[in-house]
N, C-alpha and C. Protein backbone atom coordinates (compact mmCIF):
# COMPACT_ATOMS: atom_id res chain seq x y z
N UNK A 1 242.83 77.61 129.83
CA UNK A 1 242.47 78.70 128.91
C UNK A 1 242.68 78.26 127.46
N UNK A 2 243.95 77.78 127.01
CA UNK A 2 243.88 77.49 125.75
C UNK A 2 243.10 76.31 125.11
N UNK A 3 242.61 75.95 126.05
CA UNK A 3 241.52 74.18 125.91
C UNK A 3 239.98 75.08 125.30
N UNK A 4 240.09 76.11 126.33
CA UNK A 4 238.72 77.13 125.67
C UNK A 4 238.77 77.41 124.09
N UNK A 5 240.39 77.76 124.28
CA UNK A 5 240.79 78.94 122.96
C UNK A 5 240.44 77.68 121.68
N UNK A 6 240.59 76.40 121.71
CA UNK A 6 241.08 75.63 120.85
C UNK A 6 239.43 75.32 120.47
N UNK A 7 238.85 74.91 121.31
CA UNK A 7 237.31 74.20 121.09
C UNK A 7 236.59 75.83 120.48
N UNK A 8 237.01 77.11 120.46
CA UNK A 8 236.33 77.76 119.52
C UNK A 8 236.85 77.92 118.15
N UNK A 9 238.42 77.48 118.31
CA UNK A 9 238.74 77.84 117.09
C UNK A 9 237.94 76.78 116.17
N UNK A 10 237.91 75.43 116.80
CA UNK A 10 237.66 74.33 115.80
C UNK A 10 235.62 74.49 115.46
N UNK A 11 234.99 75.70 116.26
CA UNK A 11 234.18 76.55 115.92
C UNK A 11 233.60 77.27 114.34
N UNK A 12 235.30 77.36 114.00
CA UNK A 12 235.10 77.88 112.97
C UNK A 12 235.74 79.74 112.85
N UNK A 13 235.70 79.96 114.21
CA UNK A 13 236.20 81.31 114.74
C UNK A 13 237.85 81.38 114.09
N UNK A 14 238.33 82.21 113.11
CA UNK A 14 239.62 82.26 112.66
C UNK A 14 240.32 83.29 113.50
N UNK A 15 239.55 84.09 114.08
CA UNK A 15 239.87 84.89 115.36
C UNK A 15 240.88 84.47 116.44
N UNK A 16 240.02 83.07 117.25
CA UNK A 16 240.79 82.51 118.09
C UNK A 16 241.88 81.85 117.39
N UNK A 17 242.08 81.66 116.28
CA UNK A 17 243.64 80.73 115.56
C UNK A 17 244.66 82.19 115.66
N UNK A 18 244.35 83.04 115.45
CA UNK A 18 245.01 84.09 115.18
C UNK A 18 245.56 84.81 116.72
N UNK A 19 244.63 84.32 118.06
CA UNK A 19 245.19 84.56 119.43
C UNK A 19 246.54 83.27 119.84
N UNK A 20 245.86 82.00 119.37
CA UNK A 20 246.73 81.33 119.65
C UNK A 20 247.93 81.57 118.59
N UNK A 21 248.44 81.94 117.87
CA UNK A 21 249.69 81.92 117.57
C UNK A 21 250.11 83.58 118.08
N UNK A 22 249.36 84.61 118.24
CA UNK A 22 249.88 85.75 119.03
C UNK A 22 250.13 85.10 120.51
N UNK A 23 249.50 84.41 121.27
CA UNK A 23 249.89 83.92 122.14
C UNK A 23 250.79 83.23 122.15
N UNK A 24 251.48 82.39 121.55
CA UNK A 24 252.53 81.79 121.43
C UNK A 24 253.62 82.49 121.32
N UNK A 25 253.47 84.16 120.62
CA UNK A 25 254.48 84.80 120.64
C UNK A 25 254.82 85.82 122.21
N UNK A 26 253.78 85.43 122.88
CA UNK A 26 253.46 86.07 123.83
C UNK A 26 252.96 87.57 124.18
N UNK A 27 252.43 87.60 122.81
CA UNK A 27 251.15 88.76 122.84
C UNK A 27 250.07 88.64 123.67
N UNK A 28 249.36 87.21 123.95
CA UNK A 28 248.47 87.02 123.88
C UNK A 28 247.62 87.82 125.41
N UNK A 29 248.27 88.57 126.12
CA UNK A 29 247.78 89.58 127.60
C UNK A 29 247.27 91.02 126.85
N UNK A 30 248.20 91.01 125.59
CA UNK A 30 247.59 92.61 125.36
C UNK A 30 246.54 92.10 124.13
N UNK A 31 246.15 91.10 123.93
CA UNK A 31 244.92 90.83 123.10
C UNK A 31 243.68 90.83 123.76
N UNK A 32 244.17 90.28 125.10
CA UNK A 32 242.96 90.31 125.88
C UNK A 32 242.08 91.41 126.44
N UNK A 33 243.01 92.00 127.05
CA UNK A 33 242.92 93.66 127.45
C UNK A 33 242.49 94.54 126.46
């Protein structure tokens, strides 16, 4: 999943940079939902 998250961020998407560090805090289940 985060191999997905990473190849959009480098997209250009500032969105997905902003899941991966909520994910890191372990937000990242209620971002999804």
């Amino acid at each position: 999943f985060y191999t997905v998250v990473m190849e959009f961020s480098r997209s250009g998407n500032c969105f997905y940079t902003v899941v991966i560090e909520l994910s890191r805090s372990g937000k990242d289940s209620d971002m999804l939902v």
